[in-house]
PDB file of N, CA and C in Angstrom:
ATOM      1  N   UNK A   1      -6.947 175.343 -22.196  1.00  0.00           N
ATOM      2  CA  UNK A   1      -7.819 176.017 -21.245  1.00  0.00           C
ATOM      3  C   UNK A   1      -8.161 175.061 -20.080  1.00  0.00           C
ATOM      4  N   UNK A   2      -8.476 173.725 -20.110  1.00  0.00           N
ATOM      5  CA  UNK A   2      -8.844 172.777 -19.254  1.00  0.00           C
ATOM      6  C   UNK A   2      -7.501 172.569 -18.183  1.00  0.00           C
ATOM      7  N   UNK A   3      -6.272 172.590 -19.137  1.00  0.00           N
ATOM      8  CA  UNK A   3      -5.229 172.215 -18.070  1.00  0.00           C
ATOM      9  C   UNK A   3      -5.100 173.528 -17.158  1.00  0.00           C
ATOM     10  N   UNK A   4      -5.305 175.014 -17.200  1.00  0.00           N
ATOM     11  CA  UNK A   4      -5.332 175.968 -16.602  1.00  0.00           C
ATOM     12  C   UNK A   4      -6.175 176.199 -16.213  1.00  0.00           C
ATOM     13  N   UNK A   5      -7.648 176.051 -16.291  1.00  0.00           N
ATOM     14  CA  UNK A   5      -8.749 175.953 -15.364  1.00  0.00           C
ATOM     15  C   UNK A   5      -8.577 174.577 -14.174  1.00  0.00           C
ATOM     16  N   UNK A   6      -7.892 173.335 -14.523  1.00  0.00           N
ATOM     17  CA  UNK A   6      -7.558 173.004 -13.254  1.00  0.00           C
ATOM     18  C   UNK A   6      -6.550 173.303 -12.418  1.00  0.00           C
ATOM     19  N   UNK A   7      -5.122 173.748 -12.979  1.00  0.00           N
ATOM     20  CA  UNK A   7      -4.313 174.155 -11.984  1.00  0.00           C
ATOM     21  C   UNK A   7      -5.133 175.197 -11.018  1.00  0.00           C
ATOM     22  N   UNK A   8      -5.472 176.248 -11.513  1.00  0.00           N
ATOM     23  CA  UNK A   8      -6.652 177.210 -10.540  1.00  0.00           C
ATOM     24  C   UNK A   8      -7.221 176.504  -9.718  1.00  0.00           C
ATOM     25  N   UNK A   9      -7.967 175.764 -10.535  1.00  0.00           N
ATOM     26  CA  UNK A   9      -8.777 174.803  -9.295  1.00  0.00           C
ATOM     27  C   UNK A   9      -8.097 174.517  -8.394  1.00  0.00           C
ATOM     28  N   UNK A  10      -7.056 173.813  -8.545  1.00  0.00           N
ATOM     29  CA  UNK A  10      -5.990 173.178  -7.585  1.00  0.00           C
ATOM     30  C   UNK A  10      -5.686 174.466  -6.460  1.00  0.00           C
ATOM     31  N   UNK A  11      -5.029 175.337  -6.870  1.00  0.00           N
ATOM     32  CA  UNK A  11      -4.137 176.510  -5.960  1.00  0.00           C
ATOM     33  C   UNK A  11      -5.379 176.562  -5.654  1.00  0.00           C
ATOM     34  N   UNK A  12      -6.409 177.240  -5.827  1.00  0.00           N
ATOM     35  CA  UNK A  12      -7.259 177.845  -4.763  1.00  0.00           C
ATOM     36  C   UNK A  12      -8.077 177.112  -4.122  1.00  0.00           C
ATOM     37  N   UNK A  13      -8.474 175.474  -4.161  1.00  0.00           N
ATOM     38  CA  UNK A  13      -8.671 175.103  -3.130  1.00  0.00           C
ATOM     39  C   UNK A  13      -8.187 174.188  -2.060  1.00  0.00           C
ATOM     40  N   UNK A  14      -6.651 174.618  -2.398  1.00  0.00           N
ATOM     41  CA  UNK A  14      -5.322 173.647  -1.485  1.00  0.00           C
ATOM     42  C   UNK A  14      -5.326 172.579  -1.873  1.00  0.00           C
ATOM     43  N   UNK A  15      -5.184 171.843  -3.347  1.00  0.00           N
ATOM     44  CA  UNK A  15      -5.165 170.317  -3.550  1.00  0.00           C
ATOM     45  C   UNK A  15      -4.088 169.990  -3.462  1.00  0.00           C
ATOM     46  N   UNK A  16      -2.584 170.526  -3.138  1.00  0.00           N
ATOM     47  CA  UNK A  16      -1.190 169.740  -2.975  1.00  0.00           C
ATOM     48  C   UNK A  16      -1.331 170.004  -1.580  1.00  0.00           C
ATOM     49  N   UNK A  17      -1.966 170.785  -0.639  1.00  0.00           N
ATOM     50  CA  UNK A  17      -2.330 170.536   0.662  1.00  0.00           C
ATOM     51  C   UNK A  17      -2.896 170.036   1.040  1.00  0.00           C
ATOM     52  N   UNK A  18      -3.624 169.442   0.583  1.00  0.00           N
ATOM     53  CA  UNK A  18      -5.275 168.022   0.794  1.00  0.00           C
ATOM     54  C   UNK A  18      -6.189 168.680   1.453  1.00  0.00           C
ATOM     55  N   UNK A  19      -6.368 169.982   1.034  1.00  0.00           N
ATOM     56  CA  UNK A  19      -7.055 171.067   1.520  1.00  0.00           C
ATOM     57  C   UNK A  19      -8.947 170.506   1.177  1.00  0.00           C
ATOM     58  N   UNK A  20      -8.808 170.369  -0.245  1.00  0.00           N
ATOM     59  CA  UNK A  20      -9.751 169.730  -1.079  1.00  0.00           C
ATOM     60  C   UNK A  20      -9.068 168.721  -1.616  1.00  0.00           C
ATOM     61  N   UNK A  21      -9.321 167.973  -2.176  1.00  0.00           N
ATOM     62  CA  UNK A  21      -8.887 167.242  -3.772  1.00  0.00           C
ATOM     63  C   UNK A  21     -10.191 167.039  -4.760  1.00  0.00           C
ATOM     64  N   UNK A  22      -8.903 167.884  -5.948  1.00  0.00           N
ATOM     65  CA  UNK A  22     -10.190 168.488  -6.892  1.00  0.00           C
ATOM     66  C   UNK A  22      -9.676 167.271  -7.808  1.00  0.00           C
ATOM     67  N   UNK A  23     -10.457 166.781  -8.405  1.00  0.00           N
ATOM     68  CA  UNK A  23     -10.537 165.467  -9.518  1.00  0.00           C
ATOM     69  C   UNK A  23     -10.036 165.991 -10.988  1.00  0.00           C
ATOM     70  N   UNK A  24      -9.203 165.885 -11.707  1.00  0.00           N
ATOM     71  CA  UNK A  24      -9.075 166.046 -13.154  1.00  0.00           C
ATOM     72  C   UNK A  24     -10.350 166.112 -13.876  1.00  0.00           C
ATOM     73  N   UNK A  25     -11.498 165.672 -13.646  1.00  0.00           N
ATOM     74  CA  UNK A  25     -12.711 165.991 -14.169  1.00  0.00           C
ATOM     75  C   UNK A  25     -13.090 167.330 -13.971  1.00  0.00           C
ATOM     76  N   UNK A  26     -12.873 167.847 -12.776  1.00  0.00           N
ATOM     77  CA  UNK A  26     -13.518 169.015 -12.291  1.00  0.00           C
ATOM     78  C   UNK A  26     -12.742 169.992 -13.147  1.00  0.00           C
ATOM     79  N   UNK A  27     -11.636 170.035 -13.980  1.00  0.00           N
ATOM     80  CA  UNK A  27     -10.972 170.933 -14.822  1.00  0.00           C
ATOM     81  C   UNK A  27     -11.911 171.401 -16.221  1.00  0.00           C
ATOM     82  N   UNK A  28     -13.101 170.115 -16.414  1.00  0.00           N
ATOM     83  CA  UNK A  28     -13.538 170.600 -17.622  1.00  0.00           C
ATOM     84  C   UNK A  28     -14.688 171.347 -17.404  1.00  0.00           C
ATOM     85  N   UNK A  29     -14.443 171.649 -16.188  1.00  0.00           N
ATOM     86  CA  UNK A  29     -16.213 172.449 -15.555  1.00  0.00           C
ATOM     87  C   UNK A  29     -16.383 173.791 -16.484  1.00  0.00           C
ATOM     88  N   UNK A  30     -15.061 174.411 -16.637  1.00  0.00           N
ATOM     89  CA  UNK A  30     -15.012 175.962 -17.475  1.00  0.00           C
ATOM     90  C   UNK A  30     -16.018 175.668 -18.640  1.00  0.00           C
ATOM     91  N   UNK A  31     -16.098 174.400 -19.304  1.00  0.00           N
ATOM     92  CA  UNK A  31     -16.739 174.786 -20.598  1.00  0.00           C
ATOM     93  C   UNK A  31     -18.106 174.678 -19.922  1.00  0.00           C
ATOM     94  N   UNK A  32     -18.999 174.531 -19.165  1.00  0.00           N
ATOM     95  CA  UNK A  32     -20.226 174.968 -18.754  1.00  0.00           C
ATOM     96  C   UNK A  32     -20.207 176.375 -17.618  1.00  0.00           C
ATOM     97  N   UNK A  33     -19.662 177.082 -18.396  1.00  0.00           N
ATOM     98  CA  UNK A  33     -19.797 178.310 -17.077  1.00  0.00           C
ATOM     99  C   UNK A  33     -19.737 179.020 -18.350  1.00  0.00           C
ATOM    100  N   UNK A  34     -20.929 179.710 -18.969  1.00  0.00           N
ATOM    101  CA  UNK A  34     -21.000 180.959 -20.282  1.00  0.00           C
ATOM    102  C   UNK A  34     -20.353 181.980 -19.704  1.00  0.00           C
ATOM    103  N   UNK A  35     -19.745 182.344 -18.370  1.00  0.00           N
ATOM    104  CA  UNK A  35     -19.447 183.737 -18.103  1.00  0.00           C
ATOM    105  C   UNK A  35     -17.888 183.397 -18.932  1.00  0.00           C
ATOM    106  N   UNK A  36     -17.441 182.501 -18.592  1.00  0.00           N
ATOM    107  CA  UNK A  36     -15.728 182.412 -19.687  1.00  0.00           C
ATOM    108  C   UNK A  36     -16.104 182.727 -20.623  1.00  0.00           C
ATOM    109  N   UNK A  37     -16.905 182.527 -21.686  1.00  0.00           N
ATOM    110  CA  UNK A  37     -16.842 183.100 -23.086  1.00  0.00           C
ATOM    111  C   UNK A  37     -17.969 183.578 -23.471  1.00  0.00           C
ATOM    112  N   UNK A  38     -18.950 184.074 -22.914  1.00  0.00           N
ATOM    113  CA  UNK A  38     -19.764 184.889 -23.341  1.00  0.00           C
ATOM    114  C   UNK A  38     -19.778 185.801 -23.316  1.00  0.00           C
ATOM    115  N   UNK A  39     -20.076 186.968 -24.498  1.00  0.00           N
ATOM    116  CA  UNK A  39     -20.267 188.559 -24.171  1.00  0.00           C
ATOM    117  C   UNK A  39     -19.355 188.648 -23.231  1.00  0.00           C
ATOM    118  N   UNK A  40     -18.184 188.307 -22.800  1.00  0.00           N
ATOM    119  CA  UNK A  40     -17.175 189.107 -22.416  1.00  0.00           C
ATOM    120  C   UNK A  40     -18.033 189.428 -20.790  1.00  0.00           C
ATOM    121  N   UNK A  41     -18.351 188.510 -20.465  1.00  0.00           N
ATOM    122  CA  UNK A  41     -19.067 188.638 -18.998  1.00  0.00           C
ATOM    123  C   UNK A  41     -18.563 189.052 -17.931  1.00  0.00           C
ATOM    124  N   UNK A  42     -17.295 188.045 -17.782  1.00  0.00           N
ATOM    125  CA  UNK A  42     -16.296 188.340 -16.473  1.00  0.00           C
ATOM    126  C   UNK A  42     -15.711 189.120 -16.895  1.00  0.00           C
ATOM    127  N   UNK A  43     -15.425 190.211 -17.682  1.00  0.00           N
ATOM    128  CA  UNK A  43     -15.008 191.293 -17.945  1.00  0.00           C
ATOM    129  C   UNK A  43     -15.555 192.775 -17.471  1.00  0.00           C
ATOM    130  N   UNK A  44     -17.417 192.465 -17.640  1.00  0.00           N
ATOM    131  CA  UNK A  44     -17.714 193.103 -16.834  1.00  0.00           C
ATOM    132  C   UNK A  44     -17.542 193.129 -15.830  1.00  0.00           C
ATOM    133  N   UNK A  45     -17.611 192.055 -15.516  1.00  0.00           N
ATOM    134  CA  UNK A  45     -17.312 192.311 -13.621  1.00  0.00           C
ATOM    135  C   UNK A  45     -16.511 192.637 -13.251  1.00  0.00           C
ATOM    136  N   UNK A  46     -15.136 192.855 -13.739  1.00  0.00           N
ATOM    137  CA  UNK A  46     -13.674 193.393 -13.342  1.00  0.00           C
ATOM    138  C   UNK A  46     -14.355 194.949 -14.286  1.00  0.00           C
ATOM    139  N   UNK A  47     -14.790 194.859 -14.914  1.00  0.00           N
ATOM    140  CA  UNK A  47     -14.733 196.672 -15.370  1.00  0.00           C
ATOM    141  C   UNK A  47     -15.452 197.377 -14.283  1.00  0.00           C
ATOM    142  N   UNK A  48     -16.902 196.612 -13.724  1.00  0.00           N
ATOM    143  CA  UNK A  48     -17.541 197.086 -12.798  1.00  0.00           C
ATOM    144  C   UNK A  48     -17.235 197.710 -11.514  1.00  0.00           C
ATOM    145  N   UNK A  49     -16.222 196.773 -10.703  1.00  0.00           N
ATOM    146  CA  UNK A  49     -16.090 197.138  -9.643  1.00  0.00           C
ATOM    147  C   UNK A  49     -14.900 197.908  -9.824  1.00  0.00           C
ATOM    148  N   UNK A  50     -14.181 197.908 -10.799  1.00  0.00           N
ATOM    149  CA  UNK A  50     -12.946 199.382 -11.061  1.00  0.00           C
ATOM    150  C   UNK A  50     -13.459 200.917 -11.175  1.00  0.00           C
ATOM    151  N   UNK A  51     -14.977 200.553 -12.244  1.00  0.00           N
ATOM    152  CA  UNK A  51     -15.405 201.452 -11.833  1.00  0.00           C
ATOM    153  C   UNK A  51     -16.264 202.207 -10.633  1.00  0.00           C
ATOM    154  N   UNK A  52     -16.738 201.653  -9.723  1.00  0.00           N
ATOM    155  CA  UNK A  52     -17.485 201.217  -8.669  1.00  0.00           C
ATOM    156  C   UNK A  52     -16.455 201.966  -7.703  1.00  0.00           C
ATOM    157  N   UNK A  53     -15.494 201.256  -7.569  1.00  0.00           N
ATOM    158  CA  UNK A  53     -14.373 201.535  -6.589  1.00  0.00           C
ATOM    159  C   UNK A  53     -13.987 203.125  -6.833  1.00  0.00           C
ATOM    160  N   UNK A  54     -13.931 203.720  -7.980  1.00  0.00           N
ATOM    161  CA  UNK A  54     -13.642 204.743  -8.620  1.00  0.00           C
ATOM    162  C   UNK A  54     -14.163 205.882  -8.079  1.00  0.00           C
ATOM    163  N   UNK A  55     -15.570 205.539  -8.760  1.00  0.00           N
ATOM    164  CA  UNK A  55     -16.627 206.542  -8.098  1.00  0.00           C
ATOM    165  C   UNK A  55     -16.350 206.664  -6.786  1.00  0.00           C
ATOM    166  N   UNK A  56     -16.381 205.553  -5.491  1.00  0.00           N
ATOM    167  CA  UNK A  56     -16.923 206.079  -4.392  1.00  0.00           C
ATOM    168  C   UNK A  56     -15.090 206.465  -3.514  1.00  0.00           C
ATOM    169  N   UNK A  57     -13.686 206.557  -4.637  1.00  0.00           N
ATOM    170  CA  UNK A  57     -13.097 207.502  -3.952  1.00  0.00           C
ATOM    171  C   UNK A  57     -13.295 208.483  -4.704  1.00  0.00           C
ATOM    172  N   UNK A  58     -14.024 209.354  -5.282  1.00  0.00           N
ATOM    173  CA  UNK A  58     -14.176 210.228  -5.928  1.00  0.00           C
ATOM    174  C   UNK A  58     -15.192 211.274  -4.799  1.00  0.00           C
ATOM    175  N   UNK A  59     -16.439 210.046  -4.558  1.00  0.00           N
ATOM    176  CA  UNK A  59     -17.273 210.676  -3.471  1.00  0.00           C
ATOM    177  C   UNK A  59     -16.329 210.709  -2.301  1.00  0.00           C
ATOM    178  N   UNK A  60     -15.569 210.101  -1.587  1.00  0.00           N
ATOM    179  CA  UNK A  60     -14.932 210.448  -0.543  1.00  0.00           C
ATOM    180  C   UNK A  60     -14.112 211.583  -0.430  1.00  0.00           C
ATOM    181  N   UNK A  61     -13.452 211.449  -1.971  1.00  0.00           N
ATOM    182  CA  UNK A  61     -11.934 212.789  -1.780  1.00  0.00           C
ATOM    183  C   UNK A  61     -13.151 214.002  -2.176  1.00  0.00           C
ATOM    184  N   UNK A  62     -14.055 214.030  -2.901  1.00  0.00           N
ATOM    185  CA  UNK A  62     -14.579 215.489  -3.921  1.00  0.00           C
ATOM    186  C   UNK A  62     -15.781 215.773  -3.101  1.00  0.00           C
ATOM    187  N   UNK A  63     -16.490 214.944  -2.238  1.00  0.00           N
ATOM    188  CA  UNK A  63     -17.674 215.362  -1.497  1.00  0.00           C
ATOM    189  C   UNK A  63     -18.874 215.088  -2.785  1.00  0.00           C
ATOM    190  N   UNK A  64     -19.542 216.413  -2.125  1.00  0.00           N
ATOM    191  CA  UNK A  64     -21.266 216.489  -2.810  1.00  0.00           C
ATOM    192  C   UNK A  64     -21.215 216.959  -4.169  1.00  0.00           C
ATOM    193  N   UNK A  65     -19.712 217.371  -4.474  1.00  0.00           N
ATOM    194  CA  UNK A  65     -20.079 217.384  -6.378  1.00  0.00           C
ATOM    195  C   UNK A  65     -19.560 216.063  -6.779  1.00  0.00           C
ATOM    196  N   UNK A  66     -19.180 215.267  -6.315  1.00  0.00           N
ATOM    197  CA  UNK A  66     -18.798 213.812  -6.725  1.00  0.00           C
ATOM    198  C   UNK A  66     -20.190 213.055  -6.628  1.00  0.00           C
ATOM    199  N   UNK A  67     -20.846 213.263  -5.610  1.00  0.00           N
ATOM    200  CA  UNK A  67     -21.930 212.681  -4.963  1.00  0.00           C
ATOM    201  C   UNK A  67     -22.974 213.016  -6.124  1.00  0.00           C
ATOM    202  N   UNK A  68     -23.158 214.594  -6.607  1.00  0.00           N
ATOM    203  CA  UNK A  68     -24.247 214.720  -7.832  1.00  0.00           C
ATOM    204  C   UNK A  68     -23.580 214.452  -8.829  1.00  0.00           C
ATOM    205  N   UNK A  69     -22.616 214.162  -9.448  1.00  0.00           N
ATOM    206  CA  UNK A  69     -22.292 213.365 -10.732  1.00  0.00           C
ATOM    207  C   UNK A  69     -22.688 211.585 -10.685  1.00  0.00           C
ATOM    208  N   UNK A  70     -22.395 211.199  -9.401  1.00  0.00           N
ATOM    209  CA  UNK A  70     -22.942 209.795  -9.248  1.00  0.00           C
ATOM    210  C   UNK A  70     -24.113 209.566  -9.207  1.00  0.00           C
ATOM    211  N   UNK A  71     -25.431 210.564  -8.983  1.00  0.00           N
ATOM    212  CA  UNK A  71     -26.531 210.476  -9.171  1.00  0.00           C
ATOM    213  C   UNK A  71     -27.002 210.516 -10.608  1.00  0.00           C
ATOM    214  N   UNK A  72     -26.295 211.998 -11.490  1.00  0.00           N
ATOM    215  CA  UNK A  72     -26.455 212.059 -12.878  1.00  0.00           C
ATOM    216  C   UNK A  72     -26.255 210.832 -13.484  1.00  0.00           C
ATOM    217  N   UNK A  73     -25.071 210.238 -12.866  1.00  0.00           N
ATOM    218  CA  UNK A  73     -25.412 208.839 -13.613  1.00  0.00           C
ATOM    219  C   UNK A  73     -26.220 207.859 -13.803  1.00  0.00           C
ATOM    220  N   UNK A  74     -26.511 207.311 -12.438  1.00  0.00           N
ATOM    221  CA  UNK A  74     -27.585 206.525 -12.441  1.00  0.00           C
ATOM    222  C   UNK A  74     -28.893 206.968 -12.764  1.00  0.00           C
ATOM    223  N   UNK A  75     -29.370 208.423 -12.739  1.00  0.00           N
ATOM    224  CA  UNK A  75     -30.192 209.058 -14.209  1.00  0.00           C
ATOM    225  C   UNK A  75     -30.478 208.737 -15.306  1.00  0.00           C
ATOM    226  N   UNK A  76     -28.732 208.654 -15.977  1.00  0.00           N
ATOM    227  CA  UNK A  76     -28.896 208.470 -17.384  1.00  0.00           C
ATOM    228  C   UNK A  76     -28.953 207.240 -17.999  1.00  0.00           C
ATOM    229  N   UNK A  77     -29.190 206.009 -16.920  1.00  0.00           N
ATOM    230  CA  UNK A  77     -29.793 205.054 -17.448  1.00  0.00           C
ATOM    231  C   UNK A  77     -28.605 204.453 -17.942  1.00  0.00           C
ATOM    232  N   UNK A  78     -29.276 203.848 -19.412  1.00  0.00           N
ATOM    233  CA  UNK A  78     -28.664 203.298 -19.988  1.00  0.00           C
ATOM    234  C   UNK A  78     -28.730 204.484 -21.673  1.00  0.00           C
ATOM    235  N   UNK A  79     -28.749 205.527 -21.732  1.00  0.00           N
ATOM    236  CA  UNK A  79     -29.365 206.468 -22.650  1.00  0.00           C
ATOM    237  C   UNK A  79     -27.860 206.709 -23.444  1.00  0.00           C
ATOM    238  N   UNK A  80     -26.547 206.137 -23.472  1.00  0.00           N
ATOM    239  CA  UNK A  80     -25.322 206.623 -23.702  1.00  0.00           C
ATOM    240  C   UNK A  80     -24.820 205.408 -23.553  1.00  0.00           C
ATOM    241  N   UNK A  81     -23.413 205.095 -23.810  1.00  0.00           N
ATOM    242  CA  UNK A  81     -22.500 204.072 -24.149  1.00  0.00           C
ATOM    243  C   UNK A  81     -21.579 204.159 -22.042  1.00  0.00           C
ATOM    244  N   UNK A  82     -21.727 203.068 -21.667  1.00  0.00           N
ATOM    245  CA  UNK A  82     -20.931 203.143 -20.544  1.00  0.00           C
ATOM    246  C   UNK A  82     -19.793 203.758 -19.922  1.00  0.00           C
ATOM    247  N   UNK A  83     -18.661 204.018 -21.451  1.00  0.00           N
ATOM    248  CA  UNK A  83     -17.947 204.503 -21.110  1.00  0.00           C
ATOM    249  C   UNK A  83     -17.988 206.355 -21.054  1.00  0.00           C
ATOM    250  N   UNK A  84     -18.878 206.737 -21.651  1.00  0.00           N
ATOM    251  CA  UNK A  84     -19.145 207.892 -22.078  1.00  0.00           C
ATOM    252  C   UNK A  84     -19.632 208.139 -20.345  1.00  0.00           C
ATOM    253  N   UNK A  85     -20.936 207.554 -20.328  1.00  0.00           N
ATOM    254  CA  UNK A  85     -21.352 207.703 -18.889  1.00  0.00           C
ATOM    255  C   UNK A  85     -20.235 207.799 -17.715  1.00  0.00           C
ATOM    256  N   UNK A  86     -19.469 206.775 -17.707  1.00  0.00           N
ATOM    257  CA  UNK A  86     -18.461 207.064 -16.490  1.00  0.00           C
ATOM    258  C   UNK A  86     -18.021 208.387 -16.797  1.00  0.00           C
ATOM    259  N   UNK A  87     -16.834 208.460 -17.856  1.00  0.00           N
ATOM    260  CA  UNK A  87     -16.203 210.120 -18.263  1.00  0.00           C
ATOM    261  C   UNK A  87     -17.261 211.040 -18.171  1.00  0.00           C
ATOM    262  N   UNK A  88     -18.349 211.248 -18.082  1.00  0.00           N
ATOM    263  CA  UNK A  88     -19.181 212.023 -17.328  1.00  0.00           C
ATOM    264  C   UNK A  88     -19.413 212.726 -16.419  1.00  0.00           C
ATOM    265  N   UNK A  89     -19.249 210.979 -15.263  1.00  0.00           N
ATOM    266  CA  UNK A  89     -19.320 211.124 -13.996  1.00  0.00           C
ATOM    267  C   UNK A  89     -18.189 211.082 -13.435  1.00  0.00           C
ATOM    268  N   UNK A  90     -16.901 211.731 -14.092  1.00  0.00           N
ATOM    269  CA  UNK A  90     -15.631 211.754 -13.593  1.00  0.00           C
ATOM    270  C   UNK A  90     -14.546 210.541 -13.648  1.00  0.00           C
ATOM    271  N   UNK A  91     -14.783 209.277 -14.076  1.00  0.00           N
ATOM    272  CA  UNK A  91     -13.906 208.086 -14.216  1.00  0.00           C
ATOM    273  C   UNK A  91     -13.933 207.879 -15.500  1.00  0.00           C
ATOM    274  N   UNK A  92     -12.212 207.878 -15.902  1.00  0.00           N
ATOM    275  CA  UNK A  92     -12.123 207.445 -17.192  1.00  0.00           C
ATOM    276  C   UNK A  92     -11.448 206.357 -17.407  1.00  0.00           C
ATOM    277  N   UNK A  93     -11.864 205.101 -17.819  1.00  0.00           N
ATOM    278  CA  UNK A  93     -11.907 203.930 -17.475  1.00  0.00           C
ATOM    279  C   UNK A  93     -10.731 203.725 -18.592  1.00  0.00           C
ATOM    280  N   UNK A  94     -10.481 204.642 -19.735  1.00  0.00           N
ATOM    281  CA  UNK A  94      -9.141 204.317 -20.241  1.00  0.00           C
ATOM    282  C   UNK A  94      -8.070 204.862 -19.661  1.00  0.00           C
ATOM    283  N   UNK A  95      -8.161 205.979 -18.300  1.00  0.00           N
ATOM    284  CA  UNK A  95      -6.439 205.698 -17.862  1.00  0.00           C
ATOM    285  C   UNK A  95      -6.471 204.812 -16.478  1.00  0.00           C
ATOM    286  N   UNK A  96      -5.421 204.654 -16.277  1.00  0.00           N
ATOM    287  CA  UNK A  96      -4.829 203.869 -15.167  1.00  0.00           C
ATOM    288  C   UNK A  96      -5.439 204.167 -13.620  1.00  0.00           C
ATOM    289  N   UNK A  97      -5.728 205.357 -13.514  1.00  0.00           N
ATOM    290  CA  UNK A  97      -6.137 206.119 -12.267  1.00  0.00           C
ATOM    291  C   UNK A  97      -7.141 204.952 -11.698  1.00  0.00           C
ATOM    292  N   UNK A  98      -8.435 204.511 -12.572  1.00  0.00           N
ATOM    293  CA  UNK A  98      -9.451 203.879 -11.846  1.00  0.00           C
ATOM    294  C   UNK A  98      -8.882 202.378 -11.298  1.00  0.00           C
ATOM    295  N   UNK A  99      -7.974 202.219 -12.024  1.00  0.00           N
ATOM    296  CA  UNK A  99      -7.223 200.525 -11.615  1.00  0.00           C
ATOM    297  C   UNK A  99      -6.442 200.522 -10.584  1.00  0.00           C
ATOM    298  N   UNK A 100      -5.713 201.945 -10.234  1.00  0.00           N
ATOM    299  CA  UNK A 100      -4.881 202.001  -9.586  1.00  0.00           C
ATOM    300  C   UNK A 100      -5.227 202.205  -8.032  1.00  0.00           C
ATOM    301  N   UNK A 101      -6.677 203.186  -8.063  1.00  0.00           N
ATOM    302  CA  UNK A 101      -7.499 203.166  -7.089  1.00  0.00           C
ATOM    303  C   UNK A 101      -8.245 201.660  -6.634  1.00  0.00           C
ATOM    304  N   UNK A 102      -8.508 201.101  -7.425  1.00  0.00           N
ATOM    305  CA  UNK A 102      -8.894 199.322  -7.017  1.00  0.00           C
ATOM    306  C   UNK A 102      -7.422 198.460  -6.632  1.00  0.00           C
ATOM    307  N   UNK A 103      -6.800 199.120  -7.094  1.00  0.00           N
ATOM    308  CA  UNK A 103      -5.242 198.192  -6.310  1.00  0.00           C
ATOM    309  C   UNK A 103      -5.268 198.260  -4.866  1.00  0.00           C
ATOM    310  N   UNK A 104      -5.127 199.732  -5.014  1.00  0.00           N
ATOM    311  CA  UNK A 104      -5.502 200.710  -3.454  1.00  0.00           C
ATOM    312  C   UNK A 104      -6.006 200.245  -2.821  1.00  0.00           C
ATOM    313  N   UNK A 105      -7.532 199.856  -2.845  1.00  0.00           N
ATOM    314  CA  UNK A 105      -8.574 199.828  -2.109  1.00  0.00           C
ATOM    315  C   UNK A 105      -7.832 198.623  -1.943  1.00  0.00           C
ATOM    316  N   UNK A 106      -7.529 196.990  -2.899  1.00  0.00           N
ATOM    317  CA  UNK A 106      -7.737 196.153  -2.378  1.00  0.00           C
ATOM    318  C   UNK A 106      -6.357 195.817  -1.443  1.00  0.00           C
ATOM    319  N   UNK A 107      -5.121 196.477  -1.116  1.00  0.00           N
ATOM    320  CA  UNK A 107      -4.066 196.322  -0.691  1.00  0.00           C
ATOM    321  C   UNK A 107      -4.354 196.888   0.430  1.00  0.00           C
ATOM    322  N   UNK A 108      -5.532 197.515   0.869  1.00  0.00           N
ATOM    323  CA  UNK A 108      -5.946 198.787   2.120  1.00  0.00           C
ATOM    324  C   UNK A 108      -6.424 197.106   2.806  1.00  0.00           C
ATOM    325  N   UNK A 109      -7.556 196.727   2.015  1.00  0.00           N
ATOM    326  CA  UNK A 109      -8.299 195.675   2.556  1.00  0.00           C
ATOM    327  C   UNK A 109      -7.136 194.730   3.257  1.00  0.00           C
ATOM    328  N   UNK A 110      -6.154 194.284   2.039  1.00  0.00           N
ATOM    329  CA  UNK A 110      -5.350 193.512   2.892  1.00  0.00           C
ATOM    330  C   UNK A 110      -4.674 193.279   4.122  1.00  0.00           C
ATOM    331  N   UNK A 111      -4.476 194.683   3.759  1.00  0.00           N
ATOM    332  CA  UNK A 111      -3.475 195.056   5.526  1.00  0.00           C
ATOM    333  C   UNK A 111      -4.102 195.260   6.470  1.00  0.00           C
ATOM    334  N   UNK A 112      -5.455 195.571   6.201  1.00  0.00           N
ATOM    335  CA  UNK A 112      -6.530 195.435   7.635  1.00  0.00           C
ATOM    336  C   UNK A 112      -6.693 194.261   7.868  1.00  0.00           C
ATOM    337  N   UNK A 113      -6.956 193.345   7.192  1.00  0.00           N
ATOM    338  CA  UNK A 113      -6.660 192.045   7.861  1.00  0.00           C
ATOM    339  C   UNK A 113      -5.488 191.267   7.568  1.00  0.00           C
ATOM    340  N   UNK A 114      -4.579 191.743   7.525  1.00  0.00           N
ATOM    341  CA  UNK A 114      -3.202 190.888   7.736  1.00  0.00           C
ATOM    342  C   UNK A 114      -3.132 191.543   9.714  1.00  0.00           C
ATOM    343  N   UNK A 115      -3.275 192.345  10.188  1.00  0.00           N
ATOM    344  CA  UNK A 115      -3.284 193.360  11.237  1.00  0.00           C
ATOM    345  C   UNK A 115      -4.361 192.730  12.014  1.00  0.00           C
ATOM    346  N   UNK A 116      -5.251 192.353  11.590  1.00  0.00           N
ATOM    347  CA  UNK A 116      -6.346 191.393  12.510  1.00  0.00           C
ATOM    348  C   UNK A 116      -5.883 190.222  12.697  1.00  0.00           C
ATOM    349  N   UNK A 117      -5.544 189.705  11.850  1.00  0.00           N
ATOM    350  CA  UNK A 117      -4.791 188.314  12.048  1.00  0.00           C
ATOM    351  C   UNK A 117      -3.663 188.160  12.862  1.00  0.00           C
ATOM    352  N   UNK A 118      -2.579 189.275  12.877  1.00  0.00           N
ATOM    353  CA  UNK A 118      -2.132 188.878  14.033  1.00  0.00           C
ATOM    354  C   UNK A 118      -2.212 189.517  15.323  1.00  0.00           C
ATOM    355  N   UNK A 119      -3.190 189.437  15.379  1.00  0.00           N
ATOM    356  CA  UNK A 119      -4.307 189.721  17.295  1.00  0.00           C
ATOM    357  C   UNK A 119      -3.841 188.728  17.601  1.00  0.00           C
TER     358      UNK A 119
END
């Protein structure tokens, strides 16, 4: 885990470019960050914004009945199991559709600024 938490380190902050230079120490940083192995933390956060992303093309393509299922949700609290809640509110986080829509979105993002960039 240490030797792959520093290569990361490395690529993303340019250390064979002398962008940064990240120290072989800085590889053992993962074991003080609880989001790597706790409760499956950073997991939420990739489930979150798949679902997140989900919902609001749901509100874009379906309108104001997309719009009152996204309210029913945030209603129901926490009163039900998450996934139940999404399939509710129209995202079912076991097929592909909601991932495929976060591909979407983020390949949309890209090309708007690959397209700014070369202004």
């Amino acid at each position: 885990m240490t030797e792959m938490y520093g290569e990361i380190l490395k690529r993303y902050h340019g250390h064979d470019q002398n962008v940064v230079v990240i120290d072989d120490l800085y590889a053992h940083e993962w074991m003080y960050i609880p989001h790597f192995y706790y409760n499956m933390y950073v997991y939420q956060y990739a489930t979150s914004i798949t679902a997140g992303t989900a919902l609001y093309e749901k509100i874009k393509t379906e309108g104001q009945p997309a719009v009152e299922n996204f309210k029913k949700l945030l209603k129901a609290g926490g009163s039900d199991y998450p996934y139940q809640l999404l399939l509710d509110a129209g995202v079912d986080m076991a097929k592909p559709e909601p991932y495929r829509a976060l591909v979407k979105r983020m390949n949309d993002i890209m090309d708007r600024m690959e397209a700014i960039l070369a202004k």
